[in-house]
C-alpha atoms as a PDB file:
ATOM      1  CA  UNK A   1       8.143  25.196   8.596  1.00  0.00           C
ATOM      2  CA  UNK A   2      10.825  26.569   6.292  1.00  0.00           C
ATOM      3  CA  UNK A   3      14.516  25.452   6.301  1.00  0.00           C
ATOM      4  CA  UNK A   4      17.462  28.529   7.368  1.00  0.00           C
ATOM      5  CA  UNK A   5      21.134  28.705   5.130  1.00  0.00           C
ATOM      6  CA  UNK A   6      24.321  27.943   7.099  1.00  0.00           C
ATOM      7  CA  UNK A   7      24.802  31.857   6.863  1.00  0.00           C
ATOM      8  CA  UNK A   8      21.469  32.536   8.372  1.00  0.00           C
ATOM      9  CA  UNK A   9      21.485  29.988  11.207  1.00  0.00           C
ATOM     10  CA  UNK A  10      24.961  31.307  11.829  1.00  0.00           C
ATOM     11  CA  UNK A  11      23.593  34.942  11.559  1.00  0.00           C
ATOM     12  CA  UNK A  12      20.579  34.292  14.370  1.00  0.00           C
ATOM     13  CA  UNK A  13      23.527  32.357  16.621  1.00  0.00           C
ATOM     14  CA  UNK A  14      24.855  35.373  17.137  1.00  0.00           C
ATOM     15  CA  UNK A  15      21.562  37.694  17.121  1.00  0.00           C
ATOM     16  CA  UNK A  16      20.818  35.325  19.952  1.00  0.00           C
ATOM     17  CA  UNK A  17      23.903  35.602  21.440  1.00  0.00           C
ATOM     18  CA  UNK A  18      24.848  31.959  21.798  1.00  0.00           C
ATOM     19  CA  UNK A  19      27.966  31.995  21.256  1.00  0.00           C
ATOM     20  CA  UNK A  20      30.663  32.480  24.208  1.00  0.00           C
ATOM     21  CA  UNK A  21      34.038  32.890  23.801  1.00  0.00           C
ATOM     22  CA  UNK A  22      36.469  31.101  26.701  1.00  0.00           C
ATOM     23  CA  UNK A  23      39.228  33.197  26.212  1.00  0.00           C
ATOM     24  CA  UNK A  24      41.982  31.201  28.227  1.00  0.00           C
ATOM     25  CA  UNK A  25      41.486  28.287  25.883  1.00  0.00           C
ATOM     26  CA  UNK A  26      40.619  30.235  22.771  1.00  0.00           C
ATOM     27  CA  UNK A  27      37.525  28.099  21.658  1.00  0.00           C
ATOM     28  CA  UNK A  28      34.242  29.216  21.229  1.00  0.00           C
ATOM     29  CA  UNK A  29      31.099  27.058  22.856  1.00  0.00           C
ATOM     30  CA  UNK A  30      28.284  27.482  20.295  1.00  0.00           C
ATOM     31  CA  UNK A  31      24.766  26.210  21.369  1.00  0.00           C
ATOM     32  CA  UNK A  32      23.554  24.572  18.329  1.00  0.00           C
ATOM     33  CA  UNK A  33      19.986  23.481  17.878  1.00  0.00           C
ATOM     34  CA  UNK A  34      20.563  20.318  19.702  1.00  0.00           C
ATOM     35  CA  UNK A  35      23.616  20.703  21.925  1.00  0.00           C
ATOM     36  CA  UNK A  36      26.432  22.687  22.364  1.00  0.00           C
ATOM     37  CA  UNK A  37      29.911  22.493  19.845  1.00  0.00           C
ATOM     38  CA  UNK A  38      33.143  23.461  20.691  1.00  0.00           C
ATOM     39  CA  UNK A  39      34.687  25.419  17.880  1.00  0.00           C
ATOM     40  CA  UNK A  40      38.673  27.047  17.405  1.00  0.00           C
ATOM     41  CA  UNK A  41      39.370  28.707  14.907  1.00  0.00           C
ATOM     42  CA  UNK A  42      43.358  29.053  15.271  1.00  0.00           C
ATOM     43  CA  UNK A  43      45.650  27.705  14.450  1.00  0.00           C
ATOM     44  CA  UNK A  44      43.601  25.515  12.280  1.00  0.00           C
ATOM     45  CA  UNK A  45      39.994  25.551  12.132  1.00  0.00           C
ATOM     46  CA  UNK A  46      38.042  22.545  14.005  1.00  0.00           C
ATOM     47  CA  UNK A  47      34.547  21.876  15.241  1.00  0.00           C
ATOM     48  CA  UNK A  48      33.279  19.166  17.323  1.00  0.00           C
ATOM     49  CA  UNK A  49      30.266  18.129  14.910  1.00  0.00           C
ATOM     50  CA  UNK A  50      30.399  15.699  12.416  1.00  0.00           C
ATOM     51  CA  UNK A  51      29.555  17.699   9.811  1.00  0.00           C
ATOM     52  CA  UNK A  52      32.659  17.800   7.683  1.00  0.00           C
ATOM     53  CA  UNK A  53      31.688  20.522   5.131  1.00  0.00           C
ATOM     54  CA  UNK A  54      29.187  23.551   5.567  1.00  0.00           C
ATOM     55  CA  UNK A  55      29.629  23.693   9.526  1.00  0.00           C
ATOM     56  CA  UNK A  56      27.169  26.570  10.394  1.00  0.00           C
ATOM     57  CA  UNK A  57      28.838  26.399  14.254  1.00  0.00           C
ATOM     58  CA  UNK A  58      32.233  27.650  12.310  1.00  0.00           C
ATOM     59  CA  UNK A  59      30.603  30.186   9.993  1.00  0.00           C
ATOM     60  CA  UNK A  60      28.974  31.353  13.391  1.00  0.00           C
ATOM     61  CA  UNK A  61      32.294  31.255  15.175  1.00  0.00           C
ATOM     62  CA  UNK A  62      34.007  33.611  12.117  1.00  0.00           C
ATOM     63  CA  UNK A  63      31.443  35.653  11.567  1.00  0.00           C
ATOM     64  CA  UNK A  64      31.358  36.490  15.258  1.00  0.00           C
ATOM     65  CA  UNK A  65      35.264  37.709  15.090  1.00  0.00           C
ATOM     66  CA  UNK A  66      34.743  39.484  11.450  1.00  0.00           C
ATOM     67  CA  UNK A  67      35.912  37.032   9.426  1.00  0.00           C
ATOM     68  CA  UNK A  68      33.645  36.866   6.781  1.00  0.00           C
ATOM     69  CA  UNK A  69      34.416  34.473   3.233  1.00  0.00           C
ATOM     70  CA  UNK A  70      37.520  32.046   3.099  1.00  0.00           C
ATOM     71  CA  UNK A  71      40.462  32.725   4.761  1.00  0.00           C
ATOM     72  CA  UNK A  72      42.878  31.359   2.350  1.00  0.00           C
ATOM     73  CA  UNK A  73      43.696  33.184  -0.549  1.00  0.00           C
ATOM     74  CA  UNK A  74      43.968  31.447  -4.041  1.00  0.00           C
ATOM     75  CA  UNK A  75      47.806  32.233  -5.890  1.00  0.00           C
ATOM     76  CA  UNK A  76      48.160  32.741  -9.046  1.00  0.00           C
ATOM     77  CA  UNK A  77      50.879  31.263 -11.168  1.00  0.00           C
ATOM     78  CA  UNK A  78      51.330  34.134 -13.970  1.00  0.00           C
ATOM     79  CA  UNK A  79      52.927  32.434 -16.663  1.00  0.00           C
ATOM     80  CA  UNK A  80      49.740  29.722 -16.464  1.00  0.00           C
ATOM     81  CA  UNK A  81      47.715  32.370 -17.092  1.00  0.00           C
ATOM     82  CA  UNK A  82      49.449  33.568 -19.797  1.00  0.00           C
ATOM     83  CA  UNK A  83      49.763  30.073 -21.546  1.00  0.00           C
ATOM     84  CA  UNK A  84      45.758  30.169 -21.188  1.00  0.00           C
ATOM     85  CA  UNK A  85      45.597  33.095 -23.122  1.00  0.00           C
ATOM     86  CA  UNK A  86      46.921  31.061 -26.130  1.00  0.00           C
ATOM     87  CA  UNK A  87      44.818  29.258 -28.007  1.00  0.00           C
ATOM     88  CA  UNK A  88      44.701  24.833 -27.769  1.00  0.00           C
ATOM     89  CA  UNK A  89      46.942  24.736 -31.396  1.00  0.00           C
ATOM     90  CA  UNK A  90      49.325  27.909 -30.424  1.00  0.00           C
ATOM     91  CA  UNK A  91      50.193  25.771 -26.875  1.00  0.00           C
ATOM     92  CA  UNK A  92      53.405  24.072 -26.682  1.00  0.00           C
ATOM     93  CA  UNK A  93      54.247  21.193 -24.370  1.00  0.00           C
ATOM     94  CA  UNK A  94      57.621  20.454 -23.284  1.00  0.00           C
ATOM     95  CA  UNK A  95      60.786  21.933 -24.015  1.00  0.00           C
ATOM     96  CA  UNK A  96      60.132  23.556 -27.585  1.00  0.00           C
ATOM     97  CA  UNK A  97      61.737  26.724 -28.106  1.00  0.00           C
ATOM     98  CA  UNK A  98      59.506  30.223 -28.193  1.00  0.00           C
ATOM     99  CA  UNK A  99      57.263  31.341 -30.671  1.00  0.00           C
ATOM    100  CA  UNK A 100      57.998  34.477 -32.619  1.00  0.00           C
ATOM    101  CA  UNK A 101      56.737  37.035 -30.287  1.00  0.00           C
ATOM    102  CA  UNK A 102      57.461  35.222 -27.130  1.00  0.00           C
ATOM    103  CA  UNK A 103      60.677  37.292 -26.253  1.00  0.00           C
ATOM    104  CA  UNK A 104      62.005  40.837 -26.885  1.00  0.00           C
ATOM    105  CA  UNK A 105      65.823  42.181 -27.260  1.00  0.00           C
ATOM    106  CA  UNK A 106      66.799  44.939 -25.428  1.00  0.00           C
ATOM    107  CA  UNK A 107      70.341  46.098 -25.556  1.00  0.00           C
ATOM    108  CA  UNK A 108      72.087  47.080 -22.935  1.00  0.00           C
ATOM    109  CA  UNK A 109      72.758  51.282 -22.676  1.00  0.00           C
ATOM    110  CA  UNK A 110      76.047  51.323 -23.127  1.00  0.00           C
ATOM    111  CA  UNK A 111      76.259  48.925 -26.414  1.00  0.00           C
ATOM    112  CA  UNK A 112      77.300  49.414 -29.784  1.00  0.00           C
ATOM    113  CA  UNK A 113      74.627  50.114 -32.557  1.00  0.00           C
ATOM    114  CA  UNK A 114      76.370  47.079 -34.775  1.00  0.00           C
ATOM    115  CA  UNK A 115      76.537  44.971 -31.803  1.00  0.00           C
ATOM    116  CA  UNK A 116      72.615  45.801 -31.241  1.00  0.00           C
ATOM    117  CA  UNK A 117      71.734  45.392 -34.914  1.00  0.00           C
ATOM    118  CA  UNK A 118      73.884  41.869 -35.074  1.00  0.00           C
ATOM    119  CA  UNK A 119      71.748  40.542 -32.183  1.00  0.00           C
ATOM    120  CA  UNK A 120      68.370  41.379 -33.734  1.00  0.00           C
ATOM    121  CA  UNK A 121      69.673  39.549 -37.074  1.00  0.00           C
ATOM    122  CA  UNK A 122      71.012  36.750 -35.089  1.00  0.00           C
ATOM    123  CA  UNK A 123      67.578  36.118 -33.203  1.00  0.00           C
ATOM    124  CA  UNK A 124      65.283  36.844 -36.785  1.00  0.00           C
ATOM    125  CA  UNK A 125      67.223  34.360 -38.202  1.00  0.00           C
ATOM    126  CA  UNK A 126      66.739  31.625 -35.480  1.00  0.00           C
ATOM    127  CA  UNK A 127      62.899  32.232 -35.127  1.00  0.00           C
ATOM    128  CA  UNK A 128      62.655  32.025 -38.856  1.00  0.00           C
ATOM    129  CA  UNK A 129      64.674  28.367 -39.215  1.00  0.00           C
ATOM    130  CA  UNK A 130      62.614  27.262 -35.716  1.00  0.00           C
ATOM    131  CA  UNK A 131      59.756  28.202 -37.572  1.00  0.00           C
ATOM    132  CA  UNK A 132      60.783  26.484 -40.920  1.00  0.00           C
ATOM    133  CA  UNK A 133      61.218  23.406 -39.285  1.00  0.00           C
ATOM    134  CA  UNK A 134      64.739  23.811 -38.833  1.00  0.00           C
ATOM    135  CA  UNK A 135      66.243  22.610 -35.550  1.00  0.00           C
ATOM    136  CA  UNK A 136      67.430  25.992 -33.444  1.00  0.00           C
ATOM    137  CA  UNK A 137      71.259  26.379 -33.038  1.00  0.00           C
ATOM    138  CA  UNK A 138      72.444  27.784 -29.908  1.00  0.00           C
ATOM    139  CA  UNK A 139      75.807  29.389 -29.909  1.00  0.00           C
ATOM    140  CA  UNK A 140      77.635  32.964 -29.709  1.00  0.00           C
ATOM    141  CA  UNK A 141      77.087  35.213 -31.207  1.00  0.00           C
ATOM    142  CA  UNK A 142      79.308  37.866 -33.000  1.00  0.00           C
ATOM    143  CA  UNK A 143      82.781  37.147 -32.451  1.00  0.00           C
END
């Protein structure tokens, strides 16, 4: 006697076709190996079993409809992912102010060359003192 995956129990279910759909109460009656589960799969996803992880009657049930693998996708926060890229001594907690290349000035089209050139001074100069050990000033800049 050899022992069958969720996936492949799920998989002869509906080879066998033992699986009906009642489609005025959008459920699906699965005839396990030992009795029959009611299954629906919207809006949220229950079975009748008391399984409560690796329910081959729901893999059966999705897998009828074509919905094969999870059904939720996973988001992605970007800036975590680019604080991983760092390594464990670059990482800053709280509110610390940027490393060197954290940030980029770009001047607007329509400004001055001195007004550009007094920007990229002003922001040297306050990486370099942050990076000294010097506590960052904010303020204007060019008056």
């Amino acid at each position: 006697m050899f022992i069958l995956t969720s996936a492949e129990r799920a998989a002869a279910m509906i080879h066998n076709q033992q699986i009906p759909l009642d489609m005025r109460l959008a459920i699906f009656t699965v005839n396990g190996t030992s009795e029959s589960r009611v299954v629906c799969l919207f809006p949220t996803t229950t079975c009748s079993c008391p399984t409560k992880c690796n329910c081959y009657h729901i893999l059966a049930a999705r897998m009828a409809v074509g919905i094969n693998g999870n059904s939720s996708k996973r988001t992605v926060n970007l800036t975590q992912l680019r604080k991983n890229t760092h390594k464990r001594p670059d990482k800053t907690s709280g509110h610390k102010c940027p490393r060197l290349g954290n940030f980029k000035v770009v001047a607007a089209v329509d400004a001055d060359d001195e007004v550009t050139a007094a920007l990229h001074a002003a922001v040297s100069t306050a990486t370099e003192q942050t990076n000294g050990g010097a506590r960052r000033v904010y303020g204007s800049i060019g008056s």
